[in-house]
C-alpha atoms as a PDB file:
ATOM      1  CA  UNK A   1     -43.865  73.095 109.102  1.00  0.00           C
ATOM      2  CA  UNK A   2     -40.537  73.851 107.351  1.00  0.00           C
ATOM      3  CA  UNK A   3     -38.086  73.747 109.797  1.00  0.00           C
ATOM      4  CA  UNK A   4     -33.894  74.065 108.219  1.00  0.00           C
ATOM      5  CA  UNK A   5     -30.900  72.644 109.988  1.00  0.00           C
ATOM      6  CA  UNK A   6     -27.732  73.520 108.117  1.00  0.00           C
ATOM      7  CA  UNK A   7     -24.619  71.491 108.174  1.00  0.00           C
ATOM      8  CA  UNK A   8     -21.167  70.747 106.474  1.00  0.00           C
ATOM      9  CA  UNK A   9     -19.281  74.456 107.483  1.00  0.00           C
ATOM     10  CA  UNK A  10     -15.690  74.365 108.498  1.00  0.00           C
ATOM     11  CA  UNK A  11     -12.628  75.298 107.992  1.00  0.00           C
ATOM     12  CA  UNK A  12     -10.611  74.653 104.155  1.00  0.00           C
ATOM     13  CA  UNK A  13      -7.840  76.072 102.708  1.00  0.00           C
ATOM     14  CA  UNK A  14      -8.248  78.038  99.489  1.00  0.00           C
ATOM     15  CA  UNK A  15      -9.000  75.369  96.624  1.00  0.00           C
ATOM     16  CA  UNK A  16     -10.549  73.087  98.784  1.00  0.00           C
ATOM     17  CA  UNK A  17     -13.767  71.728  98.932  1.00  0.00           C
ATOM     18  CA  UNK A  18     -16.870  71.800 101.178  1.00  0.00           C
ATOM     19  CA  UNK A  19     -20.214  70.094 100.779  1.00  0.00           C
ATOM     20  CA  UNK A  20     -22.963  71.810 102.641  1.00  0.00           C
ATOM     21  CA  UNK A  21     -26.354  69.782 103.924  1.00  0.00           C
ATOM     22  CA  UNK A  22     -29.979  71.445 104.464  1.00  0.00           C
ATOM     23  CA  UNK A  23     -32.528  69.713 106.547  1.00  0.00           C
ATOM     24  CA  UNK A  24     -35.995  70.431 106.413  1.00  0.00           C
ATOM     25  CA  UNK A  25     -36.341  68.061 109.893  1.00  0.00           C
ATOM     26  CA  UNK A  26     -39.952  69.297 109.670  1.00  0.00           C
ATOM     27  CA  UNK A  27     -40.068  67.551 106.689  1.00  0.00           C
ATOM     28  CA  UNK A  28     -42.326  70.012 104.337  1.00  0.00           C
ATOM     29  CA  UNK A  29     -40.094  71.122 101.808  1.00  0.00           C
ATOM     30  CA  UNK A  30     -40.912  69.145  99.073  1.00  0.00           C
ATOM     31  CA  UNK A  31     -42.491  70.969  96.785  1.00  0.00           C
ATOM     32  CA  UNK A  32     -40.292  74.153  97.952  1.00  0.00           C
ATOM     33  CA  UNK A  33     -37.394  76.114  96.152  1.00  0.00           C
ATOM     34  CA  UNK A  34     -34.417  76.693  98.554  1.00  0.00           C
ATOM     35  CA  UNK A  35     -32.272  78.783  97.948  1.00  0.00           C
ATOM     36  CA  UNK A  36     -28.401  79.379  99.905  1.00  0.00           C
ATOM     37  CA  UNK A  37     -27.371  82.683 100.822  1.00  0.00           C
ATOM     38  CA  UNK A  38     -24.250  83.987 102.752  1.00  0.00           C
ATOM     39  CA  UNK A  39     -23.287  86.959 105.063  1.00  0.00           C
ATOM     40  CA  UNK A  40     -20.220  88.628 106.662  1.00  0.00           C
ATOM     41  CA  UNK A  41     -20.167  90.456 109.494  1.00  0.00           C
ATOM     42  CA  UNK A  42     -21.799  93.965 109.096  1.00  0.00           C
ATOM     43  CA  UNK A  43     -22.974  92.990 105.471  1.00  0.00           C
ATOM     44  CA  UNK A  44     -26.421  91.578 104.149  1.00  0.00           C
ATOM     45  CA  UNK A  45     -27.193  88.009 103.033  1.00  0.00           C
ATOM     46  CA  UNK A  46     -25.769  87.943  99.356  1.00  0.00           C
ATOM     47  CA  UNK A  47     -27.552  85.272  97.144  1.00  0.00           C
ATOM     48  CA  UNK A  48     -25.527  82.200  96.393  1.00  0.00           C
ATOM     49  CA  UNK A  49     -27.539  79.847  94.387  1.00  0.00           C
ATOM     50  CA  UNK A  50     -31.270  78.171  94.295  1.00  0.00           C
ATOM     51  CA  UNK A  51     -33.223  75.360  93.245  1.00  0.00           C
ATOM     52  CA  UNK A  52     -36.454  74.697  92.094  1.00  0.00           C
ATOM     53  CA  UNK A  53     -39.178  72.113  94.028  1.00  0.00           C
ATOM     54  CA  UNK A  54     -38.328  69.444  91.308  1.00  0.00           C
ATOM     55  CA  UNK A  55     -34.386  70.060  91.138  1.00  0.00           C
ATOM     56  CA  UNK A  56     -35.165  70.712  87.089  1.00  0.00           C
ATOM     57  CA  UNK A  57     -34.425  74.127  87.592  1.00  0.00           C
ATOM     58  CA  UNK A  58     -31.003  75.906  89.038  1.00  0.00           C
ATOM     59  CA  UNK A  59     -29.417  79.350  88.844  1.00  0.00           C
ATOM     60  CA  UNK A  60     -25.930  80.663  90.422  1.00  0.00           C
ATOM     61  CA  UNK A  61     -24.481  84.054  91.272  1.00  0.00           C
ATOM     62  CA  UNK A  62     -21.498  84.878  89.001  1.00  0.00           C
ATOM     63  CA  UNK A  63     -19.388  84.392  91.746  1.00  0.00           C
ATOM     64  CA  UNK A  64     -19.573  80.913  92.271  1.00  0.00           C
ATOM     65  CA  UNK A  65     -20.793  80.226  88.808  1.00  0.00           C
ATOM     66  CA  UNK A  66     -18.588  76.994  87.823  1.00  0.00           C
ATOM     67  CA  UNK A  67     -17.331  76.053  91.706  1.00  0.00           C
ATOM     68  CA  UNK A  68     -20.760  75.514  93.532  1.00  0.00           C
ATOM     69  CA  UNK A  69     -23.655  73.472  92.695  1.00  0.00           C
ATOM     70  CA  UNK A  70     -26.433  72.640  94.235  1.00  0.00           C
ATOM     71  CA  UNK A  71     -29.167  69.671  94.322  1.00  0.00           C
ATOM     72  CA  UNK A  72     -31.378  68.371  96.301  1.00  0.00           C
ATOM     73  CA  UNK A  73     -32.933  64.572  97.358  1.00  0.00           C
ATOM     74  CA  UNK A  74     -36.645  65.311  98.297  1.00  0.00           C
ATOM     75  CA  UNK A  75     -36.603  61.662  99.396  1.00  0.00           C
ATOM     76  CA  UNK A  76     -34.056  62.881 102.219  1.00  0.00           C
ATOM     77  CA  UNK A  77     -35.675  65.815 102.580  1.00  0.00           C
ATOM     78  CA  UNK A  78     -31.641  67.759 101.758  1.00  0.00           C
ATOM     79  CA  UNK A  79     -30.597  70.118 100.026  1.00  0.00           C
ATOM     80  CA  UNK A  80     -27.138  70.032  99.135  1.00  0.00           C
ATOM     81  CA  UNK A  81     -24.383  72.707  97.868  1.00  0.00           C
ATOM     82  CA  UNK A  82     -21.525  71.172  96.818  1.00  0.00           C
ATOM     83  CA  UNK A  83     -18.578  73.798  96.675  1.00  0.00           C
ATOM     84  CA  UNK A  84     -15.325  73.806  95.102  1.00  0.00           C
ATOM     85  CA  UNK A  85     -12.113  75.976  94.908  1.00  0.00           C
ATOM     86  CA  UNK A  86     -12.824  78.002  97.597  1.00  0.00           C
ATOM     87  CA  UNK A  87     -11.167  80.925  98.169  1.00  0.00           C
ATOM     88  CA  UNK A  88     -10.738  83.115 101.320  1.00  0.00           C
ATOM     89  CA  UNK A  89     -13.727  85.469  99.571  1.00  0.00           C
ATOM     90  CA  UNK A  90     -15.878  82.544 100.007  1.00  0.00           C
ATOM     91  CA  UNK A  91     -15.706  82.727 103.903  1.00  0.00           C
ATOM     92  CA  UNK A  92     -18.762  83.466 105.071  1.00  0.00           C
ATOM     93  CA  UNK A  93     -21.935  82.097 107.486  1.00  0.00           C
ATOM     94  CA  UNK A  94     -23.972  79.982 104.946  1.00  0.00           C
ATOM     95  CA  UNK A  95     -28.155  79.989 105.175  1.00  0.00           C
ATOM     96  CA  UNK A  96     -30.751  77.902 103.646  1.00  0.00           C
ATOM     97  CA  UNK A  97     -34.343  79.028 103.066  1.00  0.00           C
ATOM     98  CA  UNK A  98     -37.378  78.015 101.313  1.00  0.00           C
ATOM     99  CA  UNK A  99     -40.507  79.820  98.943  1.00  0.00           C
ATOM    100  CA  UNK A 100     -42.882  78.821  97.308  1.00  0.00           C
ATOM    101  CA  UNK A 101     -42.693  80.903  93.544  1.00  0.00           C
ATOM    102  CA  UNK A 102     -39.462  79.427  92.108  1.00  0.00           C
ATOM    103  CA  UNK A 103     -35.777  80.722  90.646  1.00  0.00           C
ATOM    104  CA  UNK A 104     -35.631  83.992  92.932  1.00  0.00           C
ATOM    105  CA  UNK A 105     -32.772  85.159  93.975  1.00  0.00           C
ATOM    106  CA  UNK A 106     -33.912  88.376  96.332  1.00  0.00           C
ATOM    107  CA  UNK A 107     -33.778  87.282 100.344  1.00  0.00           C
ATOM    108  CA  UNK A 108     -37.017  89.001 100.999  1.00  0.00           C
ATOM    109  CA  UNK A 109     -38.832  86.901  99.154  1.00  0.00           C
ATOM    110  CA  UNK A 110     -37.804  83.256 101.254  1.00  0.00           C
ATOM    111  CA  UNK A 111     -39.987  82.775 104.632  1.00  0.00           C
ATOM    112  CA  UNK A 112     -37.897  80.088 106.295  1.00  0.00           C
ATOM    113  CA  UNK A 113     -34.066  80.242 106.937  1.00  0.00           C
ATOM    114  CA  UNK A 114     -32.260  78.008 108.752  1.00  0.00           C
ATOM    115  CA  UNK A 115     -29.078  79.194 111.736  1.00  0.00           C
ATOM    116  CA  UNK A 116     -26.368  78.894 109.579  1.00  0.00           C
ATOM    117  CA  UNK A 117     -23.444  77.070 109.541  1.00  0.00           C
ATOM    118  CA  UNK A 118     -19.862  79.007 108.912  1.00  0.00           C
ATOM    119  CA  UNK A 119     -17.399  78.459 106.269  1.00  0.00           C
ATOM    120  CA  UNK A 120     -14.011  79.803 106.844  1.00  0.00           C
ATOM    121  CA  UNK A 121     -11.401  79.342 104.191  1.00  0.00           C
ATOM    122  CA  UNK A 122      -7.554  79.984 104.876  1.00  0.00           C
ATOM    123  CA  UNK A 123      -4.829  81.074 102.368  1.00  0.00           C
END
C-alpha cells in the first residue's frame, strides 16, 4: 500500500534552494505518477509539477516552470523536487501524491497524499 512521507521543507531566503524527498515507505509506487502540490492557509492545493511511472514524462505549472524539477529513483522508492530561486510566493506546505493514469495535474484525481512538509522562504 502506498504510503508518502515528505521531507526536505525549511526555511531559505529568496533565491535559495530546497530539494524536497517523497517516500513511498510502503514501497508501491513504482509504476505510479506523483505529482507535488502546495497550499496556503485558507487556499486549495495548487498543482506544482508531476511525473510519470517511468520518469519519461514531466510537466510544470508556469510558475515554477524553469526553477523546479522533479525526478524520481524507483529503485529508492523517491520522488524528488529539486527547487531553485525561491521566492517568498513559493512559501507554502508542500504534498506528494500518487495515480495511476499519468500527466494530470487536477488534485482530485491523486488517491494518496502524503502530511506535508513546509517551505517558508524569507526576503
Amino acid at each position: 500500500q502506498v504510503q508518502l512521507v515528505e521531507s526536505g521543507g525549511g526555511l531559505v531566503q529568496a533565491g535559495g534552494s530546497l530539494r524536497l524527498s517523497c517516500v513511498d515507505v510502503g514501497r508501491a509506487f513504482s509504476y505510479l505518477a506523483v505529482g507535488w502540490f502546495r497550499q496556503t492557509p485558507g487556499k486549495e492545493r495548487d498543482f506544482v509539477a508531476t511525473i510519470n511511472w517511468d520518469g519519461a514524462s514531466t510537466y510544470y505549472a508556469d510558475h515554477v516552470k524553469g526553477r523546479f524539477t522533479i525526478s524520481r529513483d524507483n529503485a529508492k522508492n523517491t520522488v524528488y523536487l529539486q527547487m531553485n530561486d525561491l521566492s517568498p510566493e513559493d512559501t507554502a506546505v508542500y504534498f506528494c501524491a500518487t495515480q495511476r493514469e499519468g500527466i494530470l495535474t487536477d488534485a482530485s484525481t491523486y488517491d494518496h497524499w502524503g502530511q506535508g512538509t513546509q517551505v517558508t522562504v524569507s526576503s
